[in-house]
C-alpha atoms as a PDB file:
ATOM      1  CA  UNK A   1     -85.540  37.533  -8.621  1.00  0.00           C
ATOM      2  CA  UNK A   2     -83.456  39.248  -6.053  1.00  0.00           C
ATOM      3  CA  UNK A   3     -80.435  40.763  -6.790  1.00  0.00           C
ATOM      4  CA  UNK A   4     -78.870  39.262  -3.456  1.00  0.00           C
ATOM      5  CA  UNK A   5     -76.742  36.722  -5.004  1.00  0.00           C
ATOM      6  CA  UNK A   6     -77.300  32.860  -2.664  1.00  0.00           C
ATOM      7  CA  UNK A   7     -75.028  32.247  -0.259  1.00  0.00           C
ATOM      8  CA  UNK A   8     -72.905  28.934  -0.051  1.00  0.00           C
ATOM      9  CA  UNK A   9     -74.994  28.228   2.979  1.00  0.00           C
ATOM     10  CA  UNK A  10     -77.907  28.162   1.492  1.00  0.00           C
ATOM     11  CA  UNK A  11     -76.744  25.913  -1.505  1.00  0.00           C
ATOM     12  CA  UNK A  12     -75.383  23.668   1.479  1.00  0.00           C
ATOM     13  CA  UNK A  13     -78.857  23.649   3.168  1.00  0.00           C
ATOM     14  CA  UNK A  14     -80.768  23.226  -0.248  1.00  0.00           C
ATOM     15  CA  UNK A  15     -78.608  19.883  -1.159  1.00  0.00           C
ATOM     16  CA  UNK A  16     -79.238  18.187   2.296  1.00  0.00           C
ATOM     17  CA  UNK A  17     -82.486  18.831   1.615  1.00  0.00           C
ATOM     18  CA  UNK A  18     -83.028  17.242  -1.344  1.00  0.00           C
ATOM     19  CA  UNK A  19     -80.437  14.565  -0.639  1.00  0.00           C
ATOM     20  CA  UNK A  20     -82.515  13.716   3.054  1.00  0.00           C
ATOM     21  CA  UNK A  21     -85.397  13.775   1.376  1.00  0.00           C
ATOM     22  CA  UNK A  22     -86.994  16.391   4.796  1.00  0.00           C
ATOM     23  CA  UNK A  23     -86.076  19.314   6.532  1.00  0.00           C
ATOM     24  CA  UNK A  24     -85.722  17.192   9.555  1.00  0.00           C
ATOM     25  CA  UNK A  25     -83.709  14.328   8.084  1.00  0.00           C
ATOM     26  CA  UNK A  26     -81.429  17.831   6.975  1.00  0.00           C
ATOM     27  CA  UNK A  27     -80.969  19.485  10.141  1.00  0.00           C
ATOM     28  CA  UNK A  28     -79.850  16.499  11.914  1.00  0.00           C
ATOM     29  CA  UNK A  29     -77.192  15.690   9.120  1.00  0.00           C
ATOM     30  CA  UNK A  30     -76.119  19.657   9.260  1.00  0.00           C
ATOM     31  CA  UNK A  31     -76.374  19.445  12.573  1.00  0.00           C
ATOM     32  CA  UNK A  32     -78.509  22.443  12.943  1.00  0.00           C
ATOM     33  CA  UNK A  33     -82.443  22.771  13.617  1.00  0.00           C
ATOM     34  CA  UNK A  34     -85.522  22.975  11.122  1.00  0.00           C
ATOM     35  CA  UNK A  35     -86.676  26.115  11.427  1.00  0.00           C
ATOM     36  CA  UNK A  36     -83.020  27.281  10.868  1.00  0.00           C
ATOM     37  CA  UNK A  37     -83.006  25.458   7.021  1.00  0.00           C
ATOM     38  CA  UNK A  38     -86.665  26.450   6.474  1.00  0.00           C
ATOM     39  CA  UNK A  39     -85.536  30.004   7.105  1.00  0.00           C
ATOM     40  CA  UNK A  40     -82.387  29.423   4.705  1.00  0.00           C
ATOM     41  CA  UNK A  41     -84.753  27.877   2.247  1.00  0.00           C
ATOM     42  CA  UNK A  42     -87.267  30.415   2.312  1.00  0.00           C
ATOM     43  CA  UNK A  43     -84.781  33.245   1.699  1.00  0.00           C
ATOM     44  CA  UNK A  44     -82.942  30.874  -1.176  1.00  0.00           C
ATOM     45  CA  UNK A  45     -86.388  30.829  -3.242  1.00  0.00           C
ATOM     46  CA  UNK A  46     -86.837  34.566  -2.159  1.00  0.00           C
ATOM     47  CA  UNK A  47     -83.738  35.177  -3.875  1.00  0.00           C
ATOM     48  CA  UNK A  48     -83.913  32.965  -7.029  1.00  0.00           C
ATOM     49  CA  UNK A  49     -87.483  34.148  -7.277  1.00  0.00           C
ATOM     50  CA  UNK A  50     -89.007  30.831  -7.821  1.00  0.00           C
ATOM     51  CA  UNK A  51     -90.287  27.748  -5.489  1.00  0.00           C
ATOM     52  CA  UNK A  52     -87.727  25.307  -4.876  1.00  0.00           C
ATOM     53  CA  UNK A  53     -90.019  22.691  -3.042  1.00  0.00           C
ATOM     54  CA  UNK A  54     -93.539  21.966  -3.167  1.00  0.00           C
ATOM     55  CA  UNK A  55     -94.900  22.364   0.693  1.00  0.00           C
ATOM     56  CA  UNK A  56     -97.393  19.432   2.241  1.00  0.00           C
ATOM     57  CA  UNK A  57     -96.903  17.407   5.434  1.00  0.00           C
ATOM     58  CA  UNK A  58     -93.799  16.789   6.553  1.00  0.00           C
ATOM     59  CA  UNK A  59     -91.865  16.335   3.489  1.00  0.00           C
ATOM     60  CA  UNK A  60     -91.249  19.038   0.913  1.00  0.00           C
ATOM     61  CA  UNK A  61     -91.161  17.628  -2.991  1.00  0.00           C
ATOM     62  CA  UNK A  62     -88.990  19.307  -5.066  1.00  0.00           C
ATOM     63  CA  UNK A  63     -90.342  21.497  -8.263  1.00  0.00           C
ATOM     64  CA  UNK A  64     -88.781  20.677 -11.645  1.00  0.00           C
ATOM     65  CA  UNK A  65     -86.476  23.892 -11.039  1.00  0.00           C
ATOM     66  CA  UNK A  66     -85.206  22.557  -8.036  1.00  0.00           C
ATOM     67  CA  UNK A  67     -83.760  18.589  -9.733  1.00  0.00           C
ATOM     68  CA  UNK A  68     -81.919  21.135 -12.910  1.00  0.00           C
ATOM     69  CA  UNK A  69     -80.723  22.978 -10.016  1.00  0.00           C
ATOM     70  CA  UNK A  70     -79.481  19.907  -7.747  1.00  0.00           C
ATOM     71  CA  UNK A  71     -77.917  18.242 -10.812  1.00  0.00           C
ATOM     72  CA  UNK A  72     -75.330  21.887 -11.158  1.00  0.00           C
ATOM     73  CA  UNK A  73     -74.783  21.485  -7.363  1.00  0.00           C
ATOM     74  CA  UNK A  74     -73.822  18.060  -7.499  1.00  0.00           C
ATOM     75  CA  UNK A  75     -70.926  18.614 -10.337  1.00  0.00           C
ATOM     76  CA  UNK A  76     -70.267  21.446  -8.398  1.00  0.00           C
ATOM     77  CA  UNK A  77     -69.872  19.341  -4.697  1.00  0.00           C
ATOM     78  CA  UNK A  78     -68.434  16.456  -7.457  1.00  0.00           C
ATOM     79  CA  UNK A  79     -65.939  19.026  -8.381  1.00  0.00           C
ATOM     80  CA  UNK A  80     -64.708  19.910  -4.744  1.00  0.00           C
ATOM     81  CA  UNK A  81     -64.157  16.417  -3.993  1.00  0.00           C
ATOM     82  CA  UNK A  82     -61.682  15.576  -6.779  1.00  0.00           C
ATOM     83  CA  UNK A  83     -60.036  18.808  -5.647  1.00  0.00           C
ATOM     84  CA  UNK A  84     -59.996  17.632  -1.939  1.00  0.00           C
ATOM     85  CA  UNK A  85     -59.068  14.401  -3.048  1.00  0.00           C
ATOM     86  CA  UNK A  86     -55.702  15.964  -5.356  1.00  0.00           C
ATOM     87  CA  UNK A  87     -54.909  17.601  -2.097  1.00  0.00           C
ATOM     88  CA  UNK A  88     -54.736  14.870   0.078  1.00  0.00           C
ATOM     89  CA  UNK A  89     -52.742  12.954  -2.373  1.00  0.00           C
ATOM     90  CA  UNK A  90     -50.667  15.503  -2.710  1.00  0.00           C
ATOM     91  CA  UNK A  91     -50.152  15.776   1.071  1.00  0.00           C
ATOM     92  CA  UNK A  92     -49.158  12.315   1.472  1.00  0.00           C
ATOM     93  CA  UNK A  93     -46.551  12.635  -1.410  1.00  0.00           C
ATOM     94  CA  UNK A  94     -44.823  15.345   0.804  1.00  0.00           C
ATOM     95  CA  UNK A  95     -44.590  12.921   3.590  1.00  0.00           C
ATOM     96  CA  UNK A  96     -43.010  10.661   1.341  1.00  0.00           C
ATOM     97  CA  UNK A  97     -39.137  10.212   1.141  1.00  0.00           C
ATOM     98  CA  UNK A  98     -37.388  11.742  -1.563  1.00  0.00           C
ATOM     99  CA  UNK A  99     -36.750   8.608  -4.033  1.00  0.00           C
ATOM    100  CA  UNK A 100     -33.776   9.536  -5.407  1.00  0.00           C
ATOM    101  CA  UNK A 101     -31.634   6.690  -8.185  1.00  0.00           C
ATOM    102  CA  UNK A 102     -27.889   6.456  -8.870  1.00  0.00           C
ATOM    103  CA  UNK A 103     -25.268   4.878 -10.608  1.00  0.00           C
ATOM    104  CA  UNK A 104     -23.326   3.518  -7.426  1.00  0.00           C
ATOM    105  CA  UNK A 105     -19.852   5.614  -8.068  1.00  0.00           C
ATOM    106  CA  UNK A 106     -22.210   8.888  -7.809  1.00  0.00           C
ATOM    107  CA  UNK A 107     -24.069   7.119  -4.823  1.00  0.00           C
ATOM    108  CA  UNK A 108     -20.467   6.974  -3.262  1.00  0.00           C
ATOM    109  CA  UNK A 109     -18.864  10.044  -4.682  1.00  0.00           C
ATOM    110  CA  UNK A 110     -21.348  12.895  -5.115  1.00  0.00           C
ATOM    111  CA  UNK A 111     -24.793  12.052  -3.633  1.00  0.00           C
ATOM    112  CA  UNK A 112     -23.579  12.531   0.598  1.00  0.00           C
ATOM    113  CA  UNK A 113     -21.588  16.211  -0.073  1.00  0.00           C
ATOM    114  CA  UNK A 114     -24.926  17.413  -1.738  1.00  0.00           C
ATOM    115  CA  UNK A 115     -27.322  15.874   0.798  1.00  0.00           C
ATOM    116  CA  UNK A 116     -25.162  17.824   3.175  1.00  0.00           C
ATOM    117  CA  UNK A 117     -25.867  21.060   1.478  1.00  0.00           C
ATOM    118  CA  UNK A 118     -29.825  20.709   1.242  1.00  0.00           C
ATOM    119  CA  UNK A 119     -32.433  21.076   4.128  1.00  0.00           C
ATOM    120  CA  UNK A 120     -32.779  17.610   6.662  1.00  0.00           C
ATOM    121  CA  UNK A 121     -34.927  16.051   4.820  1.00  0.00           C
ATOM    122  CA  UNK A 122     -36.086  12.139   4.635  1.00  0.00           C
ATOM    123  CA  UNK A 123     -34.128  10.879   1.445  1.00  0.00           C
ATOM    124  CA  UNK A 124     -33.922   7.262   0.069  1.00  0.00           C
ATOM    125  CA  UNK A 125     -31.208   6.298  -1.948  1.00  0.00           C
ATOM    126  CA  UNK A 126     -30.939   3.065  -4.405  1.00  0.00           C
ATOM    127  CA  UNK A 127     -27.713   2.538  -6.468  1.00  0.00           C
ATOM    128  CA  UNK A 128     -28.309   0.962  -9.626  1.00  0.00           C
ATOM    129  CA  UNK A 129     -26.707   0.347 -12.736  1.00  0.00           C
ATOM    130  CA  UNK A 130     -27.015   0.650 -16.317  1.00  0.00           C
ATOM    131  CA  UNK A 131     -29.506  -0.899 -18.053  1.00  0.00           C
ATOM    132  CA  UNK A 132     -31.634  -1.211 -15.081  1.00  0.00           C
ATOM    133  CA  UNK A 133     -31.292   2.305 -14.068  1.00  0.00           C
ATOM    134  CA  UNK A 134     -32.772   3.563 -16.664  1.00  0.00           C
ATOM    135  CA  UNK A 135     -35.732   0.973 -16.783  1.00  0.00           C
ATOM    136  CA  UNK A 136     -36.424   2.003 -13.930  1.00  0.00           C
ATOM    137  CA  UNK A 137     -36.871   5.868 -14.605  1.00  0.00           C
ATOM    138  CA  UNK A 138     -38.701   4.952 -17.468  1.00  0.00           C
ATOM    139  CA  UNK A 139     -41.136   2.910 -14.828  1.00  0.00           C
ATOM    140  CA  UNK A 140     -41.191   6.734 -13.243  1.00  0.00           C
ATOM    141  CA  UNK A 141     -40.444   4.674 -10.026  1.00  0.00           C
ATOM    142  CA  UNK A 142     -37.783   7.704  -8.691  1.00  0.00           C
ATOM    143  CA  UNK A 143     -37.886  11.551  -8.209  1.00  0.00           C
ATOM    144  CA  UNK A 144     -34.511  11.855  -9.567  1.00  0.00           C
ATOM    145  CA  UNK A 145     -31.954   9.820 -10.961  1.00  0.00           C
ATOM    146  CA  UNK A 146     -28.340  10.636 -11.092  1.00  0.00           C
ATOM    147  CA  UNK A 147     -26.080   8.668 -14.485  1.00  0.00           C
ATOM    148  CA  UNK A 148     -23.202   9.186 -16.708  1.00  0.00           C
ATOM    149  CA  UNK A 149     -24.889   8.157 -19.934  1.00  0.00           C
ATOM    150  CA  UNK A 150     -26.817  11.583 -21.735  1.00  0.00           C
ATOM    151  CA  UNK A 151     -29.367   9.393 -23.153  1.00  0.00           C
ATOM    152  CA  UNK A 152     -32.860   9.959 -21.351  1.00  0.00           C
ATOM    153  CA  UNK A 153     -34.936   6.458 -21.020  1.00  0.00           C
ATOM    154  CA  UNK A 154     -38.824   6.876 -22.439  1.00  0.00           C
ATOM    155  CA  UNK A 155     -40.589   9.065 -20.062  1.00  0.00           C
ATOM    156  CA  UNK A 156     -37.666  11.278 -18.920  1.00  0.00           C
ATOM    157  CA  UNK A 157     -35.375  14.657 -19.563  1.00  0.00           C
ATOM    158  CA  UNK A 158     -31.893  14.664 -18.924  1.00  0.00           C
ATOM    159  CA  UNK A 159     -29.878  16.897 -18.130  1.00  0.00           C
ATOM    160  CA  UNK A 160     -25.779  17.384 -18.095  1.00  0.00           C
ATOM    161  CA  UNK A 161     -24.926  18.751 -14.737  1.00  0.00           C
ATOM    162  CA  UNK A 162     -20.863  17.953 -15.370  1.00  0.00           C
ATOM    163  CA  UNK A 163     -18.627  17.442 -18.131  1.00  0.00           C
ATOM    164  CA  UNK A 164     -15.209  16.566 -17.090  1.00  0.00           C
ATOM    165  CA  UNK A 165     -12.827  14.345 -18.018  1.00  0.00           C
ATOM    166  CA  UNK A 166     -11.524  10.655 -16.345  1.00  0.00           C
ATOM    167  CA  UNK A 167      -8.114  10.727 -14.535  1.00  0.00           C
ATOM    168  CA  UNK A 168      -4.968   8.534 -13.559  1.00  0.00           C
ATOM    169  CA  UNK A 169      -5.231   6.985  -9.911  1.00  0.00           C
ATOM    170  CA  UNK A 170      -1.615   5.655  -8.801  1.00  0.00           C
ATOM    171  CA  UNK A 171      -0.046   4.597  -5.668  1.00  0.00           C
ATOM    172  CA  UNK A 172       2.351   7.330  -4.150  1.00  0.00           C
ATOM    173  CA  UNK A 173       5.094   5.852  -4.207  1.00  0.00           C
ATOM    174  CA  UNK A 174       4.837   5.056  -8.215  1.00  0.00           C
ATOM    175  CA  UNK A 175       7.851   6.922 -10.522  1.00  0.00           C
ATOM    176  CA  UNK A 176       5.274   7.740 -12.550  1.00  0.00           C
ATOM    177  CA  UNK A 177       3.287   9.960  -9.963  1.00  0.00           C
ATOM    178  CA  UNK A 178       6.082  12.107 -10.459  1.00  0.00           C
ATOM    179  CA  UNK A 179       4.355  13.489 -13.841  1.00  0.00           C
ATOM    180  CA  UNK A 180       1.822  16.119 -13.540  1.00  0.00           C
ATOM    181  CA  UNK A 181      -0.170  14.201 -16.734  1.00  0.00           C
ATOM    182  CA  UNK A 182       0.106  10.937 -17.720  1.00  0.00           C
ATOM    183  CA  UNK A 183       0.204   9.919 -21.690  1.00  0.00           C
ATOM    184  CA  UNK A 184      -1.117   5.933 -22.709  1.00  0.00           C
ATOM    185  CA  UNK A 185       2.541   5.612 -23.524  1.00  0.00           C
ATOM    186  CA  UNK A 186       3.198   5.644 -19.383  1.00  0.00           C
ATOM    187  CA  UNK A 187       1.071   2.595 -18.943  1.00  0.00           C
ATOM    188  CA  UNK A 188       2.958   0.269 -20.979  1.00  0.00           C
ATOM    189  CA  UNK A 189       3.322  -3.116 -19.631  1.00  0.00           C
ATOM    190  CA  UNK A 190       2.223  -1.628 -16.515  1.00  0.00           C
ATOM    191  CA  UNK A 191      -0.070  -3.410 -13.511  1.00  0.00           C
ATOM    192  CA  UNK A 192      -3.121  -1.888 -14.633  1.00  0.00           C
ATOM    193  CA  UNK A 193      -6.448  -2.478 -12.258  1.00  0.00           C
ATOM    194  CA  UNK A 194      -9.428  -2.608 -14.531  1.00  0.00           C
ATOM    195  CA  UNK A 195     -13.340  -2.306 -14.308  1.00  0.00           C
ATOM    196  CA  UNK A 196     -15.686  -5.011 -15.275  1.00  0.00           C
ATOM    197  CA  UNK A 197     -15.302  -6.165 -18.972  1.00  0.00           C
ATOM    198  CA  UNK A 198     -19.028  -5.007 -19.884  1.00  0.00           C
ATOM    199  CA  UNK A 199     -17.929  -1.646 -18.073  1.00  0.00           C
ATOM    200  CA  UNK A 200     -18.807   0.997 -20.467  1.00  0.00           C
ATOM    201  CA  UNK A 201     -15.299   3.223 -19.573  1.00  0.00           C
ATOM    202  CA  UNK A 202     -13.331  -0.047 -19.508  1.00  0.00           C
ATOM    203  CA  UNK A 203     -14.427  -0.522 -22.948  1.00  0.00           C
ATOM    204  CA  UNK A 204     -13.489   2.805 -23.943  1.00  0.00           C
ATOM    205  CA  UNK A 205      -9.967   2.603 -21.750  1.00  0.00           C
ATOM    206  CA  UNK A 206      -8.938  -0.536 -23.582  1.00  0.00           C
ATOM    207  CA  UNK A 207      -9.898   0.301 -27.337  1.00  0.00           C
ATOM    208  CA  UNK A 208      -7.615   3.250 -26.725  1.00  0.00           C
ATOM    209  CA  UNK A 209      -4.479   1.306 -25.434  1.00  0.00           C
ATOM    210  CA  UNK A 210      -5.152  -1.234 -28.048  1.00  0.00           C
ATOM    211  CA  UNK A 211      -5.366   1.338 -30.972  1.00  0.00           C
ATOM    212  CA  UNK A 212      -1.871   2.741 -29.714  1.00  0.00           C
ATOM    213  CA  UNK A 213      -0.726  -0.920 -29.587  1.00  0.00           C
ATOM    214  CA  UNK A 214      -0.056  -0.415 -25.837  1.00  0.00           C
ATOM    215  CA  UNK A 215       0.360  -3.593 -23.976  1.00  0.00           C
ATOM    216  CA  UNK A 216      -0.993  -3.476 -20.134  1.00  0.00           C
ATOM    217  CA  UNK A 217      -0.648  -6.037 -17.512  1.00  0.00           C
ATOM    218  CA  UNK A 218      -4.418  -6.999 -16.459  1.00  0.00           C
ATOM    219  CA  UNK A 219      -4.488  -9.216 -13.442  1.00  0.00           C
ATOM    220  CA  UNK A 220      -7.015  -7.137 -11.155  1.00  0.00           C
ATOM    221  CA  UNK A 221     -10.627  -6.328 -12.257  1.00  0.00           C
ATOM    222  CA  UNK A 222     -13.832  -5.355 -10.747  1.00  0.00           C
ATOM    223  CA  UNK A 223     -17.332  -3.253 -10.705  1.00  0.00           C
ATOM    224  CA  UNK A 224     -16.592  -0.433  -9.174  1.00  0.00           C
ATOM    225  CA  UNK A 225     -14.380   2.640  -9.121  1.00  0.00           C
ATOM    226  CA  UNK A 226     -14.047   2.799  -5.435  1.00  0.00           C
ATOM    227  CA  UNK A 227     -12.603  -0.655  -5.284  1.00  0.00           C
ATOM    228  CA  UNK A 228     -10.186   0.359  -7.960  1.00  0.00           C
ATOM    229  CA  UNK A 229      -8.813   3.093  -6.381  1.00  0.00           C
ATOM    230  CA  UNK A 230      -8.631   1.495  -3.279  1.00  0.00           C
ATOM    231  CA  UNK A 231      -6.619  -1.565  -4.966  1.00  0.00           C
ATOM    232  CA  UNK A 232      -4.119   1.073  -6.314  1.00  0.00           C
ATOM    233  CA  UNK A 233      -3.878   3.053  -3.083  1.00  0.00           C
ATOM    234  CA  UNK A 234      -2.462  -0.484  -1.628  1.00  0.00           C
ATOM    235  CA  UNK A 235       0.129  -0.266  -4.202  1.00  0.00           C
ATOM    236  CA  UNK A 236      -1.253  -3.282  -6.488  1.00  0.00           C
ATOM    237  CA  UNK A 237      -1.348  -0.955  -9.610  1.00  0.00           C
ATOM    238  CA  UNK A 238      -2.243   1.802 -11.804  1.00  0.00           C
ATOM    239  CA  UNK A 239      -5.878   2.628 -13.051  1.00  0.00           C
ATOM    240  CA  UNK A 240      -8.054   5.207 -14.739  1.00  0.00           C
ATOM    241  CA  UNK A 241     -10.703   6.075 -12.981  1.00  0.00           C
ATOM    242  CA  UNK A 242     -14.199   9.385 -12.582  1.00  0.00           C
ATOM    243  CA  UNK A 243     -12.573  12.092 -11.378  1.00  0.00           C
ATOM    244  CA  UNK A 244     -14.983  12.400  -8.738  1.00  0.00           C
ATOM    245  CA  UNK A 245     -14.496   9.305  -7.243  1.00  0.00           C
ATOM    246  CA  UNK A 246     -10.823   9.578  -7.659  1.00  0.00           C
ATOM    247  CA  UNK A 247     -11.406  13.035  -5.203  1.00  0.00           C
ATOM    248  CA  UNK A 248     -13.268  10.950  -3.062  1.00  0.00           C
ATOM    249  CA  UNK A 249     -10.487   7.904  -2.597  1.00  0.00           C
ATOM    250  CA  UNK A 250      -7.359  10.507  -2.309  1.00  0.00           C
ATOM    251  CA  UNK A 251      -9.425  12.200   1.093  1.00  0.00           C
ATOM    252  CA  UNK A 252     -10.102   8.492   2.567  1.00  0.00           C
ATOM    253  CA  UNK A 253      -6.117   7.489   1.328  1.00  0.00           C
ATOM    254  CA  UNK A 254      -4.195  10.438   1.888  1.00  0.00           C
ATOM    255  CA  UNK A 255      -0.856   9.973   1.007  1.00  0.00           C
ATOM    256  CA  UNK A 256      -1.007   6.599  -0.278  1.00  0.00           C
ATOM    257  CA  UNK A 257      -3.154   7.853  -3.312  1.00  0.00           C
ATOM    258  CA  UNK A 258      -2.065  10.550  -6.493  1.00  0.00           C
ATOM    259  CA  UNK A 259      -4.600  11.925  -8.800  1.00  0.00           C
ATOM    260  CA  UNK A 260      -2.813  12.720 -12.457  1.00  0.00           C
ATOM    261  CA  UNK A 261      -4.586  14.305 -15.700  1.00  0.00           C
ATOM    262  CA  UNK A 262      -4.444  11.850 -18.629  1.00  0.00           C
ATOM    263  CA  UNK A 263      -2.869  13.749 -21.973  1.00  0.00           C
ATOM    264  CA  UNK A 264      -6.251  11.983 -23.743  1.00  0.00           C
ATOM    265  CA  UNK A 265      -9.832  12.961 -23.166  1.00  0.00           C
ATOM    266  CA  UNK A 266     -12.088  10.292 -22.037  1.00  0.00           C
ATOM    267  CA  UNK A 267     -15.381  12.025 -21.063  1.00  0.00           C
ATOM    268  CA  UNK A 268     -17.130  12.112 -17.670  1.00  0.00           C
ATOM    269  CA  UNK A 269     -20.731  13.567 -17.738  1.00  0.00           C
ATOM    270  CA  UNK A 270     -22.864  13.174 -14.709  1.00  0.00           C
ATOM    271  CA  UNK A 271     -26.687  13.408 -15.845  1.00  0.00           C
ATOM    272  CA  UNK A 272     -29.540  14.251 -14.143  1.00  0.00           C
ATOM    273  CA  UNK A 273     -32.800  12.306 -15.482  1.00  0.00           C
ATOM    274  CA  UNK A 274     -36.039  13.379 -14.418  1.00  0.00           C
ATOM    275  CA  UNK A 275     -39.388  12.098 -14.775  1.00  0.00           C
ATOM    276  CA  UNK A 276     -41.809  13.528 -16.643  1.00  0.00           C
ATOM    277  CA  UNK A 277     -45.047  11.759 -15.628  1.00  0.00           C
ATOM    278  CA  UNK A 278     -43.983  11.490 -12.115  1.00  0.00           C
ATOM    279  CA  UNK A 279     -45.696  14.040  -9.236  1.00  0.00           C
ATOM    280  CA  UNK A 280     -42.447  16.422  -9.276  1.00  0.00           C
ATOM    281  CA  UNK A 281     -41.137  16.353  -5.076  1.00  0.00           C
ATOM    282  CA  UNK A 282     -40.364  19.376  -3.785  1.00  0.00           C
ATOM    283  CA  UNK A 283     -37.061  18.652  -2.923  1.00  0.00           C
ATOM    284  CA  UNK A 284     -36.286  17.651  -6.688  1.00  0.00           C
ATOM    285  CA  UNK A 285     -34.742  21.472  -7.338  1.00  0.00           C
ATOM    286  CA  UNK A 286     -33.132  22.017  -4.350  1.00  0.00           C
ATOM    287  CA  UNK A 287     -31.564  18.648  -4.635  1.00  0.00           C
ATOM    288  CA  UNK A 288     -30.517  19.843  -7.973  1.00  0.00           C
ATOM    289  CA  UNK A 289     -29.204  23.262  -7.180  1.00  0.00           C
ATOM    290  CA  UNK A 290     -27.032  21.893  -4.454  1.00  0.00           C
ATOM    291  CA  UNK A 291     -25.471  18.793  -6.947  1.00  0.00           C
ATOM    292  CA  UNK A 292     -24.719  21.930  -8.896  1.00  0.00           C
ATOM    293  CA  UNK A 293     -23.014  23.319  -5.969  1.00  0.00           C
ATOM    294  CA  UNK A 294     -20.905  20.042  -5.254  1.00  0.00           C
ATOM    295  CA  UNK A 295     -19.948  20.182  -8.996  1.00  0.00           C
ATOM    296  CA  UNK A 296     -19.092  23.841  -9.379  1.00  0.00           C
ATOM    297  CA  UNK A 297     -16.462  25.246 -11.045  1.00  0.00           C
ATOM    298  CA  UNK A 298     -15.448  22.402 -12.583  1.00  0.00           C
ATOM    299  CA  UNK A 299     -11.543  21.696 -12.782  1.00  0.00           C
ATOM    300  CA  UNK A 300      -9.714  22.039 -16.266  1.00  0.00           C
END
């Protein structure tokens, strides 16, 4: 045996041999000529130091070395295909949009300023609630998901990007918009705009006023927290509202919209879930660095 190692060449040449069954049947499938692979060949079994190929008319029948060897090359080529294969799959998921899941007041509130810190990129967004949000994550169907509940659906890692705290939303022209923060006291038998009754935070809001024995007067509900504040900013009431949306609704009002701290802390998180058994997008951490951006520093 020589101690030239083969060349990928000649492994090429030796499994379109055995594969065509002739040198000829090989040449025309490497596009190359016969004498070529015989040459190839010859230098192959020079190498190895054994015959690969028994010689007599026009085909060549292989030696017992030659069908142990075959079977290595063909886990070998086997091998290279699943690797081609991963890379073409992965190619395509590049090409892909970015799938990315929210709770509609992010959607609305958060989601454009941090698309408008990342690259241009092709982005699809899907608001979604609570529980279906997360059924959906656990379904790995989206890159990223965007929540304010800390508890990760099956499949997924969450993470808390903000903690902050809900605020008051009232018309400008209010007397109470006069008070830099609001206590529950201040919303007695006020007009009091509310979010849906299965509403997680409208929950919350009215087992607080009803533990302080605070009366409120409900007359306007709905589902989301940009409606709300856009019902108060047309002077039909007070709410308590994500302080991001709240941001969001005093740039579109102006003047016809105050923003006041609440003396009690009712929690805000926004929480980023991500899949775990989902191909991980590229654009999944710079998404994520520039929601950190868009959240950073966070107000007192």
């Amino acid at each position: 045996m020589s101690d030239a190692p083969i060349s990928h060449r000649q492994v090429e040449v030796f499994r379109a041999v055995m594969q065509a069954g002739s040198l000829t049947a090989a040449a025309q499938a490497l596009h190359s000529s016969q004498p070529t692979l015989s040459r190839e060949l010859a230098l192959m079994e020079q190498r190895l130091g054994y015959a690969l190929f028994e010689r007599g008319g026009a085909r060549l029948r292989p030696t017992a070395a030659a069908l142990a060897l075959f079977e290595a090359v063909q886990r070998h080529y086997s091998g290279l295909a699943e690797v081609q294969a991963q890379a073409r799959a992965l190619a395509q998921a590049e090409q892909q949009p970015f799938e990315l899941l929210a709770q509609p007041a992010l959607a609305h509130a958060l989601v454009p300023a941090a698309l408008a810190r990342g690259p241009a990129a092709a982005v699809s967004i899907t608001p979604a609630e609570s529980p279906l949000l997360e059924a959906w994550m656990a379904e790995q169907r989206y890159d990223l998901a965007l929540t304010e509940r800390a508890e990760a659906p099956s499949g997924c890692q969450a993470e808390v990007l903000a903690d902050r705290a809900e605020v008051a939303v009232l018309p400008a022209t209010h007397p109470l918009a006069a008070k830099p923060v609001l206590e529950l006291a201040d919303f007695a038998d006020q007009t009091f705009i509310s979010l849906a009754p299965n509403d997680p935070y409208r929950l919350q809001i009215d087992a607080l006023f009803a533990a302080a024995g605070i009366r409120r007067e409900l007359r306007l509900q709905t589902h989301s927290a940009a409606t709300v504040c856009a019902l108060v900013a047309a002077g039909l009431g007070l709410a308590i509202v994500n302080p991001l949306t709240a941001q969001a609704a005093q740039a579109c009002a102006g003047a016809q919209l105050v923003v006041r701290a609440l003396a009690v802390r009712i929690p805000f998180r926004v929480v980023l879930l991500t899949p775990l058994h989902r191909p991980r997008h590229r654009l999944a951490a710079v998404l994520r660095q520039a929601l950190l951006g868009v959240l950073e520093p966070a107000p007192n």
